[in-house]
Every structure is written in structure tokens, then in C-alpha cells.
C-alpha atoms as a PDB file:
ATOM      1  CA  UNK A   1    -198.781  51.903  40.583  1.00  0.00           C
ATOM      2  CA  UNK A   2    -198.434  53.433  37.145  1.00  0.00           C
ATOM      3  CA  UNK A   3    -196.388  52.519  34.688  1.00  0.00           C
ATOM      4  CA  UNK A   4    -194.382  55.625  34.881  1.00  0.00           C
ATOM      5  CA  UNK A   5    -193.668  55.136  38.795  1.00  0.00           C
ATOM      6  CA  UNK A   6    -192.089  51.836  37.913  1.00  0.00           C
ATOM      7  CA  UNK A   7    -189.551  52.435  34.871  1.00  0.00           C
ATOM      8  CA  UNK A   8    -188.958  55.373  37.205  1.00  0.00           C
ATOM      9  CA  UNK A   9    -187.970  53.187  40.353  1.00  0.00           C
ATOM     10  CA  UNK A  10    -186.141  50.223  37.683  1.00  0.00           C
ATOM     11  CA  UNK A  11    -183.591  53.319  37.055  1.00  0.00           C
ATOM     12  CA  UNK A  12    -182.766  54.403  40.032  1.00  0.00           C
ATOM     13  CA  UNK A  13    -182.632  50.653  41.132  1.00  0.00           C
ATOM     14  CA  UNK A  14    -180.318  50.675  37.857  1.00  0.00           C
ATOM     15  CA  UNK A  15    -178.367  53.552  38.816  1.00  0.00           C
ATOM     16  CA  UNK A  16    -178.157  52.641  42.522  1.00  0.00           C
ATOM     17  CA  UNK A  17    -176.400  49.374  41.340  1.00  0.00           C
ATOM     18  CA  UNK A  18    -173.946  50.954  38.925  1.00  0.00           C
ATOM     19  CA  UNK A  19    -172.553  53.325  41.372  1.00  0.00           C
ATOM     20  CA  UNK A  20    -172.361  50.229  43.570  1.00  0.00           C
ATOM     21  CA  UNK A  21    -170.428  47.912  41.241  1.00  0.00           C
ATOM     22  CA  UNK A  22    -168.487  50.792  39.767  1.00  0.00           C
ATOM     23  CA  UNK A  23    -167.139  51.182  43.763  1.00  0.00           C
ATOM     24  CA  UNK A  24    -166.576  48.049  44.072  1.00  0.00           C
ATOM     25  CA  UNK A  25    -164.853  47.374  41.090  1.00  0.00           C
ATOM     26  CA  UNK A  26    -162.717  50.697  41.725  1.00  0.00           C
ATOM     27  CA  UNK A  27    -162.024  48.742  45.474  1.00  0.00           C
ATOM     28  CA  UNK A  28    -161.485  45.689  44.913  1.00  0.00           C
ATOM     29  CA  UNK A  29    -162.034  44.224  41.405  1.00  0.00           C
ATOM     30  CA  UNK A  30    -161.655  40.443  41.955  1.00  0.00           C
ATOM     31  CA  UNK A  31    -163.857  40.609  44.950  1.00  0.00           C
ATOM     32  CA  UNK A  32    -166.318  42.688  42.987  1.00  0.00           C
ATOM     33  CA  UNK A  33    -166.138  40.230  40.018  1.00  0.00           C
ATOM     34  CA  UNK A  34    -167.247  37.688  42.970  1.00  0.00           C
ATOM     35  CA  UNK A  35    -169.755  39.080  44.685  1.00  0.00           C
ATOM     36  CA  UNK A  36    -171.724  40.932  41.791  1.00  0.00           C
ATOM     37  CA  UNK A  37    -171.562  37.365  39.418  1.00  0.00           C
ATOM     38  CA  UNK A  38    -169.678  39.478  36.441  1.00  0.00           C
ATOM     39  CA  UNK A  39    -166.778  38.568  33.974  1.00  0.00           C
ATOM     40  CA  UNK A  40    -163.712  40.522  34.446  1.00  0.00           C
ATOM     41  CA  UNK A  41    -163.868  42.177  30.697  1.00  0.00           C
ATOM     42  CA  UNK A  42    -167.978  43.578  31.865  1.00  0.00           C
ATOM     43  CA  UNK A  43    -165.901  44.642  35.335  1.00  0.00           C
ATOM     44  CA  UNK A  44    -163.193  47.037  33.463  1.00  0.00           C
ATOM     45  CA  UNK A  45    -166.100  48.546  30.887  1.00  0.00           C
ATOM     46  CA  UNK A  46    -168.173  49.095  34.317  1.00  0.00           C
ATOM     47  CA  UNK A  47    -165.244  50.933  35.453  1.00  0.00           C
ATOM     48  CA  UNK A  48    -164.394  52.837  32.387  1.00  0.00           C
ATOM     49  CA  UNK A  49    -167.588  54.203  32.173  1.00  0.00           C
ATOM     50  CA  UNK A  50    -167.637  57.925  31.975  1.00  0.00           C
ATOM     51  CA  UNK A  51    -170.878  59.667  34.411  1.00  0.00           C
ATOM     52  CA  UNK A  52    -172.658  60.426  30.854  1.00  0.00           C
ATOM     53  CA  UNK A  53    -172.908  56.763  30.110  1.00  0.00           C
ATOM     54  CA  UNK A  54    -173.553  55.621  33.473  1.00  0.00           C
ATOM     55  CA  UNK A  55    -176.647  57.566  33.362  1.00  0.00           C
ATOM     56  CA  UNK A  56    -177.875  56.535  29.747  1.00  0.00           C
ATOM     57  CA  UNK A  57    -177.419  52.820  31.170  1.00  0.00           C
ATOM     58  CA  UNK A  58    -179.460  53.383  34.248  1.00  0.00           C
ATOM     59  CA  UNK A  59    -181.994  55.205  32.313  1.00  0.00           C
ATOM     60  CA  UNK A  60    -182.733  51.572  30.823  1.00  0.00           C
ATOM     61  CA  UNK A  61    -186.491  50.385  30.970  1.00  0.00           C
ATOM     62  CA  UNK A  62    -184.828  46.575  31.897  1.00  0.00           C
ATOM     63  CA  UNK A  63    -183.261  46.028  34.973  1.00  0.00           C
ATOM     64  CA  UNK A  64    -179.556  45.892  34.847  1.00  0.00           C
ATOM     65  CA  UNK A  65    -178.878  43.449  38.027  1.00  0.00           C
ATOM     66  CA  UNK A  66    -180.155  40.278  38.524  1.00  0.00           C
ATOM     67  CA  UNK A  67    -181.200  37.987  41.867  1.00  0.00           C
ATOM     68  CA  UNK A  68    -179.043  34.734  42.264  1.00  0.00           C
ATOM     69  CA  UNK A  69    -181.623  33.090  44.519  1.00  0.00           C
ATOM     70  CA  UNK A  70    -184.399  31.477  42.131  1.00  0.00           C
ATOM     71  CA  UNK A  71    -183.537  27.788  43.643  1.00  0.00           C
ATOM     72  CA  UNK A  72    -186.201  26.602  45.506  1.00  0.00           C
ATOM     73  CA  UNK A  73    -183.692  24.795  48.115  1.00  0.00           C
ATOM     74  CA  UNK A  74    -182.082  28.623  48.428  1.00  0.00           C
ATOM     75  CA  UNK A  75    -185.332  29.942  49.277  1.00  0.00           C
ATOM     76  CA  UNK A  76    -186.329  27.331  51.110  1.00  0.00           C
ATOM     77  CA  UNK A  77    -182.842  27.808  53.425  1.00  0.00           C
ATOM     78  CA  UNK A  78    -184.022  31.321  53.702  1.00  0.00           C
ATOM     79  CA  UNK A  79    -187.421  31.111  54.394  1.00  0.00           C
ATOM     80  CA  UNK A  80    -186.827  27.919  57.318  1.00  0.00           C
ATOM     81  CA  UNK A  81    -187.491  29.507  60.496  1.00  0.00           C
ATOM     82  CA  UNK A  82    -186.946  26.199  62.374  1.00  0.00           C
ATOM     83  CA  UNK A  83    -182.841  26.482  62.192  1.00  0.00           C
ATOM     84  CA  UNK A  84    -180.916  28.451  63.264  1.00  0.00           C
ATOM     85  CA  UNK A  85    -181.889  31.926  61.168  1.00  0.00           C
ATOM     86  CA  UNK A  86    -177.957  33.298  60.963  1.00  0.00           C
ATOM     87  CA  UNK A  87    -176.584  29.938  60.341  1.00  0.00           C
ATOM     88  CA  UNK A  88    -179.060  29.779  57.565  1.00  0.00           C
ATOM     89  CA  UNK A  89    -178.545  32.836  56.023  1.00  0.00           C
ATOM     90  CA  UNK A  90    -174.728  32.137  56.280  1.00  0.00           C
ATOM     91  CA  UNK A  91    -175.278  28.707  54.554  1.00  0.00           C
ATOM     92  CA  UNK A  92    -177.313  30.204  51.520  1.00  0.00           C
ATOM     93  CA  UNK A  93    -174.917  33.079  51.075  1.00  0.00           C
ATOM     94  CA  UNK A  94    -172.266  30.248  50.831  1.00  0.00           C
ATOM     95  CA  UNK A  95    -173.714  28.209  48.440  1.00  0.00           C
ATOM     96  CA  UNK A  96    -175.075  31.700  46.396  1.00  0.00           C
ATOM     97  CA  UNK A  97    -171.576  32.609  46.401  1.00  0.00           C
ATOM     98  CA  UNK A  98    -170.364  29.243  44.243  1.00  0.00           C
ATOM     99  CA  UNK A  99    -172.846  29.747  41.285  1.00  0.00           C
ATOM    100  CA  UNK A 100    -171.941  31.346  38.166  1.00  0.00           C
ATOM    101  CA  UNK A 101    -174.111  34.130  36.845  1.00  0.00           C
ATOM    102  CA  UNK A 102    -174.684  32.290  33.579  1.00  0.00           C
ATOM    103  CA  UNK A 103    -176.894  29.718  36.005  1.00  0.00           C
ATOM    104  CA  UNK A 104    -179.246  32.134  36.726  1.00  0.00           C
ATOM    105  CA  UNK A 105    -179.657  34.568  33.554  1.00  0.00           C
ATOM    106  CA  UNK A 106    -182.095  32.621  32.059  1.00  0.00           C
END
């Protein structure tokens, strides 16, 4: 994997997620605020973003999303095949769900 094939797949991951959170904002913006871990001021720019800037954001070499699960007990919840695997799941989502984003930007 080149160099190239990776800044290549970080903006489409990047675009991919805009388009996402821009829907979701557009449906539902205190749900989206939830579930994508943003302030409500970063939900309205998302939203007010015009396709040309969309695009110049995507076309960032840094991803623009981040993963919420970096606590061990979260992965561990995950990764525990000996419970039930849905209840599990459900659980981590749950407790996911109640952290701030600011816990996990790092």
C-alpha cells in the first residue's frame, strides 16, 4: 500500500462521513449532534457547507471523524464472545453513547 492509495482512501473515508453527518444533521440535528459526538455550532457550519467546501474538507490528508471506542473495557465488551454477543454490543453502544467527544480527541 502506497502512500498515494491511502490519502486517497482517508478522503473518500472523509467525504463518505461528511455527506453522512451533513444528512443527518439536515434530519435530525439533535440526534445527529448525539450520535456523531459534535457541538451544535460544528453541526450548523456542517450544514451550511456549500458542495465546493465539502469537497476541499474531504480532500484533507487527516481524517476528519474519529472512533469513540479506545477504552480497553469497550473493547473488551466487544471483543467477549462468552456473553451474550447482541447484549454486548447493545451495552457498549450504551455506554459509547454517554461520552463526550472531548474524552476521546486526544
Amino acid at each position: 500500500m502506497g502512500t498515494n492509495f491511502l490519502q486517497e482512501e482517508i478522503k473518500e473515508a472523509n467525504l463518505s462521513y461528511l455527506l453522512l453527518a451533513r444528512q443527518m444533521i439536515q434530519d435530525d440535528q439533535d440526534t445527529a449532534v448525539f450520535r456523531l459526538g459534535i457541538s451544535k455550532e460544528l453541526a450548523g457550519i456542517v450544514a451550511d457547507l456549500s458542495p465546493a467546501q465539502l469537497l476541499k474538507m474531504a480532500s484533507s490528508s487527516s481524517l476528519l471523524c474519529s472512533f469513540r471506542f479506545d477504552e480497553k473495557l469497550l473493547l473488551n465488551m466487544i471483543t467477549d464472545y462468552n456473553k451474550d454477543r447482541m447484549m454486548s454490543q447493545a451495552h457498549t453502544a450504551i455506554l459509547m453513547a454517554g461520552y463526550p467527544m472531548e474524552v476521546f480527541a486526544a
